[in-house]
Protein backbone atom coordinates (compact mmCIF):
# COMPACT_ATOMS: atom_id res chain seq x y z
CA UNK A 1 -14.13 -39.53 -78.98
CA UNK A 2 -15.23 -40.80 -75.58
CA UNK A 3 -14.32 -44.43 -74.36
CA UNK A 4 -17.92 -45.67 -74.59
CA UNK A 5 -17.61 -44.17 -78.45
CA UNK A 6 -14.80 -46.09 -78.91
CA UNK A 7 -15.62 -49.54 -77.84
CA UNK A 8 -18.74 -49.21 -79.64
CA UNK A 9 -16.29 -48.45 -82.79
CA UNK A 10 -14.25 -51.89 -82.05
CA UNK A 11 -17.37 -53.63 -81.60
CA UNK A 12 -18.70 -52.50 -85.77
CA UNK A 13 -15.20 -52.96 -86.73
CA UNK A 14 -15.14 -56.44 -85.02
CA UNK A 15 -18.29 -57.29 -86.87
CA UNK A 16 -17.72 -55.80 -90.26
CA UNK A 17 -14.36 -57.87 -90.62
CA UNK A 18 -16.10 -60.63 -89.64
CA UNK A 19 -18.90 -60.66 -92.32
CA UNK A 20 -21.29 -60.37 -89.03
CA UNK A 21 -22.20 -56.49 -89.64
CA UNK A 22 -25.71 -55.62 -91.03
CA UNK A 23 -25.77 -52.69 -94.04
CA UNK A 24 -26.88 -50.65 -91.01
CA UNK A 25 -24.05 -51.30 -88.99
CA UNK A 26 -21.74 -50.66 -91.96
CA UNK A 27 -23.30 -47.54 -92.99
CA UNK A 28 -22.51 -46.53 -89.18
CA UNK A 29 -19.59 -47.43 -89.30
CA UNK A 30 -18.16 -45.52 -92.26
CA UNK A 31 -20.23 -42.41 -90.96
CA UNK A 32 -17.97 -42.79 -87.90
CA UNK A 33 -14.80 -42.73 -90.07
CA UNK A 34 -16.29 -39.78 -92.26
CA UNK A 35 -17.74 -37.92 -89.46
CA UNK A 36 -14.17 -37.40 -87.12
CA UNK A 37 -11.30 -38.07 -89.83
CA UNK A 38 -8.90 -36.44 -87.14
CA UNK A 39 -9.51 -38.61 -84.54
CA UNK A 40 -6.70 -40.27 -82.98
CA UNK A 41 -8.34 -42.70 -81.20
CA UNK A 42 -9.50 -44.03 -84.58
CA UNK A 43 -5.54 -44.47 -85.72
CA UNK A 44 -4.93 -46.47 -83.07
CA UNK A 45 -7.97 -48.73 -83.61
CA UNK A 46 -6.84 -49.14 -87.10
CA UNK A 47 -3.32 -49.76 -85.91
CA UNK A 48 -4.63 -52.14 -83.35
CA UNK A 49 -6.90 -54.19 -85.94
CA UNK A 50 -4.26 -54.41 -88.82
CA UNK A 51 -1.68 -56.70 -85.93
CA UNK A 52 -4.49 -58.92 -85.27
CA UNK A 53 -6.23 -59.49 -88.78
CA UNK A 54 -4.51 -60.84 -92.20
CA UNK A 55 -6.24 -59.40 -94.96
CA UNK A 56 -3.49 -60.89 -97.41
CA UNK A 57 -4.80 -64.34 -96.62
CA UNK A 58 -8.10 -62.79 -98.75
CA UNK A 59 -6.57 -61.09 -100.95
CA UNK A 60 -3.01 -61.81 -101.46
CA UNK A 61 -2.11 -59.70 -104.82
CA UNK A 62 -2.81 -56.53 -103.00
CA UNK A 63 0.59 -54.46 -101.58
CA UNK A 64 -1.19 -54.64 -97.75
CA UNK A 65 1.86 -52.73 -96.49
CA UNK A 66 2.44 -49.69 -98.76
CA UNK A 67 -1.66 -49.44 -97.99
CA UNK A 68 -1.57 -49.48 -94.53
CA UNK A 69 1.80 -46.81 -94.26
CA UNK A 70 -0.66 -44.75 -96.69
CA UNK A 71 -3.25 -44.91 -93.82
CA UNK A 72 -1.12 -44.06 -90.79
CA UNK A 73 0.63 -41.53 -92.59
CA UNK A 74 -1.74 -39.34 -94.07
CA UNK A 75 -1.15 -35.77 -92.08
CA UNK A 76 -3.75 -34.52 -90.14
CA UNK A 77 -4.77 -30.92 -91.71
CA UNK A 78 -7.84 -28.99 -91.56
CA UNK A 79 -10.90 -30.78 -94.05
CA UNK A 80 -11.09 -27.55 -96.20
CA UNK A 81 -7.65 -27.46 -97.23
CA UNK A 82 -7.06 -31.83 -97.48
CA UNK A 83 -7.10 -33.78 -100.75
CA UNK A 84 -6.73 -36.82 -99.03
CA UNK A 85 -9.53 -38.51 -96.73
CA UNK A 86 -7.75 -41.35 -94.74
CA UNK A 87 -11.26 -42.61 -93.69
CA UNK A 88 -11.59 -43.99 -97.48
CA UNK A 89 -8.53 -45.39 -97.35
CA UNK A 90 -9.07 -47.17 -94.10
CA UNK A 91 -12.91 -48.15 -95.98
CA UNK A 92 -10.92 -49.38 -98.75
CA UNK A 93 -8.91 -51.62 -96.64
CA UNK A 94 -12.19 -53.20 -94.38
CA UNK A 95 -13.90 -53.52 -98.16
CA UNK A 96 -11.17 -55.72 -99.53
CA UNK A 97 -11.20 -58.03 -95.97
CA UNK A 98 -14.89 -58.00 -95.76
CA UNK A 99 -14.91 -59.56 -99.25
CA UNK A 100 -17.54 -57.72 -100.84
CA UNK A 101 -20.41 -59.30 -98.85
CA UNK A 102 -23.34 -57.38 -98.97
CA UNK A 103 -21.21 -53.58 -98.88
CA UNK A 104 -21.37 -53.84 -102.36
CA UNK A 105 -25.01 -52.91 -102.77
CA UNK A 106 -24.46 -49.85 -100.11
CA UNK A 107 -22.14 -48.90 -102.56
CA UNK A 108 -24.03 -49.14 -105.77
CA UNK A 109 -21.16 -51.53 -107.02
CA UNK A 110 -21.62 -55.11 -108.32
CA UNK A 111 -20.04 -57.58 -106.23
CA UNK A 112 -17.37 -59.66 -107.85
CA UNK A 113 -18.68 -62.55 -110.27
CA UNK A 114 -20.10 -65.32 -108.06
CA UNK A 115 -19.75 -63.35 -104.90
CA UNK A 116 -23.46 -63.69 -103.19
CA UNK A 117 -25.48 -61.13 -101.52
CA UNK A 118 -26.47 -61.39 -97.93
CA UNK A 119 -30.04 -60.42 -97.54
CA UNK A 120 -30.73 -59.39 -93.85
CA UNK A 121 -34.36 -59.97 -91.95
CA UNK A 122 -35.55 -57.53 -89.04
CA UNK A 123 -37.49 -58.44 -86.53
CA UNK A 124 -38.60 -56.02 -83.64
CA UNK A 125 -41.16 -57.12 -80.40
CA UNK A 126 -42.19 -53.17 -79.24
CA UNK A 127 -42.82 -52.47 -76.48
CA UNK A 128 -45.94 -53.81 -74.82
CA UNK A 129 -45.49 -56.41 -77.66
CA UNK A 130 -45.88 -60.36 -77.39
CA UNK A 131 -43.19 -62.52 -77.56
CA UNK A 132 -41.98 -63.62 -81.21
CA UNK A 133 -40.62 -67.09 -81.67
CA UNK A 134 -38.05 -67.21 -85.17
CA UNK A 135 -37.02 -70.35 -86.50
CA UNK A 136 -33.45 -69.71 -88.40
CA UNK A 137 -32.59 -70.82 -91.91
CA UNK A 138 -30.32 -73.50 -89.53
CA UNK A 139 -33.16 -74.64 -87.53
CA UNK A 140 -32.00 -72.41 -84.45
CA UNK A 141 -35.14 -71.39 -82.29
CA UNK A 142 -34.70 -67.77 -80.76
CA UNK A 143 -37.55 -66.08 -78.80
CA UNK A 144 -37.62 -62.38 -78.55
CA UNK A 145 -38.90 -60.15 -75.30
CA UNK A 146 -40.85 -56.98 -75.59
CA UNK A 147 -38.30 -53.61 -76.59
CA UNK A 148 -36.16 -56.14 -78.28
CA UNK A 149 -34.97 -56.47 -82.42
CA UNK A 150 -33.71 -59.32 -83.37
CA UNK A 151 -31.48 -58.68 -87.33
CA UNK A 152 -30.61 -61.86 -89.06
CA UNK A 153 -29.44 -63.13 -92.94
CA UNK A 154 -32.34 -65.35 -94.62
CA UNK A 155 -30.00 -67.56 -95.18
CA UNK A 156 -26.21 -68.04 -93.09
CA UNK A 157 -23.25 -68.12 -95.22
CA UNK A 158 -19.45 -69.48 -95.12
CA UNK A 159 -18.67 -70.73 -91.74
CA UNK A 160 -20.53 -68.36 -89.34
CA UNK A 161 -23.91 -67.85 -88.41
CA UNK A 162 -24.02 -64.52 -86.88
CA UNK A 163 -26.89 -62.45 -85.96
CA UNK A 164 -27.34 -58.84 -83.88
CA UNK A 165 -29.53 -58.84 -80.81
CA UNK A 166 -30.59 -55.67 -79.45
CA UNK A 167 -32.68 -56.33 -76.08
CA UNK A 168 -33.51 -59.74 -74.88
CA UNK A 169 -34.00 -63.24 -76.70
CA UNK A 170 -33.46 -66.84 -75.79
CA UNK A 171 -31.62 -68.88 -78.09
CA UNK A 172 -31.72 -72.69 -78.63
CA UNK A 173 -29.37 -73.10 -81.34
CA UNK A 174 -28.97 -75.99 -83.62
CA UNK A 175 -26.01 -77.74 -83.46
CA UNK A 176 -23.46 -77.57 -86.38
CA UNK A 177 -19.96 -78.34 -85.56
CA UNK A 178 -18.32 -76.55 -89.06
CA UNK A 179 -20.09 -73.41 -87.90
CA UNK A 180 -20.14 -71.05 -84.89
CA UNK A 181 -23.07 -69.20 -84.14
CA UNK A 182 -22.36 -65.29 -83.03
CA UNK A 183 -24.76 -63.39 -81.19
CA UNK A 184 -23.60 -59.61 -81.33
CA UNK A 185 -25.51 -56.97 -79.05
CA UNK A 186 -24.40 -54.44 -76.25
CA UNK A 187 -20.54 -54.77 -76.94
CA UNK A 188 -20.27 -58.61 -76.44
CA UNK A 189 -20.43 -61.03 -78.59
CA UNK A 190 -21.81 -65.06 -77.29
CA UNK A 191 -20.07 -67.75 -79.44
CA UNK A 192 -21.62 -71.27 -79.52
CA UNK A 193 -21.94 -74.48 -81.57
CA UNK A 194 -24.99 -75.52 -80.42
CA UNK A 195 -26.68 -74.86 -76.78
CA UNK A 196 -29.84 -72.80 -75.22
CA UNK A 197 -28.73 -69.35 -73.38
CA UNK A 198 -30.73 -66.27 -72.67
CA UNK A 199 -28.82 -62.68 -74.03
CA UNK A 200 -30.06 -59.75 -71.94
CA UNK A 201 -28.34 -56.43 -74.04
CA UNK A 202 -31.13 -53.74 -73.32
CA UNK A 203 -29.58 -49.80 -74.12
CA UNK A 204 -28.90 -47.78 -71.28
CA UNK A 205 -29.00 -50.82 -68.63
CA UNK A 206 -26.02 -51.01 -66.82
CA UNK A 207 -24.85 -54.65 -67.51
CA UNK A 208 -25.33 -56.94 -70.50
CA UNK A 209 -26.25 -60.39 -69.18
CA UNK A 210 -25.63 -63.49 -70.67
CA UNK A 211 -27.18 -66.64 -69.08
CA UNK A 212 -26.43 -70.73 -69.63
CA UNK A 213 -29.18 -72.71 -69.32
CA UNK A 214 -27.16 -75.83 -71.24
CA UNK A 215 -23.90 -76.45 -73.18
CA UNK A 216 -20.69 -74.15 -73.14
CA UNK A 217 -20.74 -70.27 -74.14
CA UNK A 218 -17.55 -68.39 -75.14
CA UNK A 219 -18.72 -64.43 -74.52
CA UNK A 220 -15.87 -61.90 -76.24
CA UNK A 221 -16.22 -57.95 -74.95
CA UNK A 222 -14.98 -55.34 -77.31
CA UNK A 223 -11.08 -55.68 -76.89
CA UNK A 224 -9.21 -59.07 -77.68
CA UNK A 225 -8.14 -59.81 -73.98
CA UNK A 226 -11.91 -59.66 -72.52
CA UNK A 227 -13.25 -62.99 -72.76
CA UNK A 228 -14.96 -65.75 -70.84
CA UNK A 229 -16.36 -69.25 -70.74
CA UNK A 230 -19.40 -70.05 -69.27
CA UNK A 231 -20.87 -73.16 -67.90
CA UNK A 232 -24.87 -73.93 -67.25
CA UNK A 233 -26.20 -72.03 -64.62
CA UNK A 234 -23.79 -69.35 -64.59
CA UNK A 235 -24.13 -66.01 -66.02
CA UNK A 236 -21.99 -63.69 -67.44
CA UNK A 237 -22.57 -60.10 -66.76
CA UNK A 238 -20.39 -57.43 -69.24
CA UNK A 239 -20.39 -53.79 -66.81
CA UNK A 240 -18.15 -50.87 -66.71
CA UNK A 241 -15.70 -52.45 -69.50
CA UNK A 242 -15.40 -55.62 -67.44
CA UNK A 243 -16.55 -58.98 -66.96
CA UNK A 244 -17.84 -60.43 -63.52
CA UNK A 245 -19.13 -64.37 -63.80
CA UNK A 246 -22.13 -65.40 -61.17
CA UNK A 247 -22.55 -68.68 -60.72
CA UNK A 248 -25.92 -70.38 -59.47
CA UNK A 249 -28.08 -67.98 -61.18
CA UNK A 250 -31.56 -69.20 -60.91
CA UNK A 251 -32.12 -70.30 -64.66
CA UNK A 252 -35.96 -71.03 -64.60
CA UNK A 253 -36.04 -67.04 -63.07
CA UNK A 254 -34.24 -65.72 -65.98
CA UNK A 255 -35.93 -67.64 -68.64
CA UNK A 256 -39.85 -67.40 -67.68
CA UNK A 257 -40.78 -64.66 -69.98
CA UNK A 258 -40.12 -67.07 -72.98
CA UNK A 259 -43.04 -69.64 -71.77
CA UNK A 260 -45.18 -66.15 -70.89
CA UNK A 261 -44.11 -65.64 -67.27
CA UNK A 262 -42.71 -62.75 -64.44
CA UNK A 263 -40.65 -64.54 -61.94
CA UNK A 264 -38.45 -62.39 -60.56
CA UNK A 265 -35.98 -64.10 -57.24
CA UNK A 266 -34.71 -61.76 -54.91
CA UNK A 267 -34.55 -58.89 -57.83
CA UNK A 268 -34.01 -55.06 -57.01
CA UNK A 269 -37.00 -53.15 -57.67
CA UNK A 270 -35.91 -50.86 -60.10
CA UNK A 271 -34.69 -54.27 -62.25
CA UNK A 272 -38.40 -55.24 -61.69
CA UNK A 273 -40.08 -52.30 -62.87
CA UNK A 274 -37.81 -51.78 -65.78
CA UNK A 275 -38.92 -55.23 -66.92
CA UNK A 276 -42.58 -54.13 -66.45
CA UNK A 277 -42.58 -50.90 -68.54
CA UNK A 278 -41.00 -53.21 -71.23
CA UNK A 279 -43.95 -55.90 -70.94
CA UNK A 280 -46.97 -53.20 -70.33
CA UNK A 281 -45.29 -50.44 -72.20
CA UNK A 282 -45.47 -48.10 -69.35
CA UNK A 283 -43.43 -45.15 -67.88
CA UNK A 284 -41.86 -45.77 -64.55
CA UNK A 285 -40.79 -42.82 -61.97
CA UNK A 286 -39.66 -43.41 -58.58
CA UNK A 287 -40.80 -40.45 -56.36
CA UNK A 288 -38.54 -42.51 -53.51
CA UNK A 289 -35.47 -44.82 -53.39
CA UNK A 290 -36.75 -48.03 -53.17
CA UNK A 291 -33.66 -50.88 -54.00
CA UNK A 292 -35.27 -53.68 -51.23
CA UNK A 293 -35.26 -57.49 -53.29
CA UNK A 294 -38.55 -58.84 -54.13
CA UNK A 295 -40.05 -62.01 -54.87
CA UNK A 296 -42.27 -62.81 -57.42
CA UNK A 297 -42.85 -65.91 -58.50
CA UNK A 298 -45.09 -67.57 -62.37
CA UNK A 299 -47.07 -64.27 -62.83
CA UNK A 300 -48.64 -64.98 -65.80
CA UNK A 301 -47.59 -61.85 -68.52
CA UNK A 302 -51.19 -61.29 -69.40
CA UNK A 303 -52.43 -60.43 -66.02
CA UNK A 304 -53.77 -56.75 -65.61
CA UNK A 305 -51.12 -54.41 -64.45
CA UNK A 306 -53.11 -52.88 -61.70
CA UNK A 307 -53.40 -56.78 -60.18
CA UNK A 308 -49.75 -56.81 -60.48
CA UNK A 309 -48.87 -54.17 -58.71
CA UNK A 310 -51.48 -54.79 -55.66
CA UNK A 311 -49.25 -58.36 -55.82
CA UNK A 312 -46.45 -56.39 -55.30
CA UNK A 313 -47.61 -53.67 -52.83
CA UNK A 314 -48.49 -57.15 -50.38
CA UNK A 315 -44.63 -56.85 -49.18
CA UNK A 316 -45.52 -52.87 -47.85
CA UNK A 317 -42.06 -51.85 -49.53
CA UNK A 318 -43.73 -49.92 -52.11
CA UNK A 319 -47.24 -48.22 -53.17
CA UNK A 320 -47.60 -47.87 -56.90
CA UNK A 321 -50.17 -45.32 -58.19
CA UNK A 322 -50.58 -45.60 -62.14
CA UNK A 323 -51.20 -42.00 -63.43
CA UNK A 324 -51.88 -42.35 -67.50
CA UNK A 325 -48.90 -44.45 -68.93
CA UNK A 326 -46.81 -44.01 -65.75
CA UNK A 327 -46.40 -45.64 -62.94
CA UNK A 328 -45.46 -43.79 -59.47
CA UNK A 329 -43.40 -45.82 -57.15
CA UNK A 330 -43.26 -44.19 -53.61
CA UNK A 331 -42.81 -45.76 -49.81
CA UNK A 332 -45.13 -47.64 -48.55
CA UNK A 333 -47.15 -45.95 -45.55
């Protein structure tokens, strides 16, 4: 299992024992276990997650120890020839902590008697799609960009309100001091109370950006030792497994899209043009390399692409020649 397999493995873990994992996260999750029931890698995880979590505090008649030497002791042999599986085991374990929420319809079980069932909602913006404003069964306002889903429970239960962002939304959550509001996407997860930040957690983009326009963020990476605090205007940025904090990020920049904007400060112009395939739902290929900073500043979203570009091609960096869906970015002569 590769490193980038594996933190995405703590992240569902994180999640699932948390009551924060949707049924398709969980259904991921134990298709990872069921998938590579030799993997090593996996042993340790569970190793690592049973000295920081107390599932006797949930359920305390249950012999947590003689389970857990089961788990770590079952011999790796070939699949033909085992009777064991020690992925079951280990899904046995992460059923009892979870405390039946919502696993027990994926399992065709009945939760026990007065345990309630989290329903989940999906929302997804596509690509070339407007932005969505969501009101949350708390009152939290959250805004989601084009190429971005958004999966949340109708209604938030116990003492977290925890929701899975995948691509970019602005949040303005409500405060409520008895519960902490998760936002889980691109292995990070943003804990608040109550504040308004912008989560940029895009696939295949190589940071995950979180940015404070008010309030105080708490941003966790995959492993228990990566975290930081953010204060307005900063931003933290989760690359290569580690965290970097910028301070005196241009806030207004970063949050135009939600009020229907393209202001872009001193931005790379790949970052640009990956933004504008998202908004006009366009192919992008780069026939040079072309990394100068450009300016761009209240460029209403609905303004023809073609304009934009001529807007662009003012600085004679870049020409852009749109060819079907795709746009060709070469020198400017």
């Amino acid at each position: 299992m590769k490193k980038e397999d594996v933190d995405h493995f703590q992240l569902l873990l994180k999640q699932y024992l948390s009551n924060t994992a949707t049924p398709a996260e969980v259904r991921e999750l134990m298709q990872l276990l069921k998938d590579q029931p030799e993997d090593s890698l996996l042993k340790e995880e569970v190793a690592g997650l049973w000295n920081t979590h107390s599932p006797e505090d949930l359920l305390p008649d249950t012999n947590w120890e003689n389970m857990y030497a089961d788990i770590v002791s079952i011999p790796v042999i070939k699949p033909a020839k085992t009777t064991h599986h020690w992925w079951k085991a280990v899904a046995a374990v992460f059923l009892a902590a979870l405390a039946g929420v919502g696993i027990w319809q994926l399992l065709n079980k009945k939760p026990p008697h007065g345990t309630p069932i989290q329903q989940y909602t999906t929302i997804t913006v596509p690509k070339g799609g407007k932005v969505r404003k969501l009101v949350l069964e708390d009152g939290t306002t959250v805004s989601l960009h084009a190429a971005s889903t958004l999966v949340y429970p109708v209604a938030f239960q116990g003492n977290l309100r925890a929701v899975t962002l995948t691509g970019e939304a602005y949040f303005e959550v409500a405060k409520d001091p008895a519960r902490k509001f998760l936002v889980s996407g691109g292995n990070i997860t943003t804990e608040v109370l109550g504040t308004d930040f912008n989560v940029q957690a895009y696939p295949g983009e190589e940071a995950v950006k979180v940015t404070l326009m008010e309030g105080s963020v708490k941003v966790k990476g995959p492993s228990n030792d990566q975290t930081v605090t953010i204060a307005p205007g900063q931003q933290a940025k989760f690359s290569n497994g580690k965290f970097t904090v910028v301070d005196s990020v241009n806030t207004r920049a970063v949050s135009a899209w939600v009020n229907g904007y393209l202001t872009f400060a001193e931005v790379p112009l790949p970052v640009i043009m990956q933004e504008l395939s998202r908004v006009y739902n366009v192919q992008v290929s780069f026939k040079d390399d072309i990394r100068d900073p450009f300016f761009l500043n209240d460029v209403p979203v609905n303004t023809p692409l073609p304009t934009l570009l001529k807007v662009l091609e003012l600085t004679k960096v870049a020409h852009f020649t749109i060819k079907g869906d795709t746009i060709e970015v070469s020198k400017f002569n």
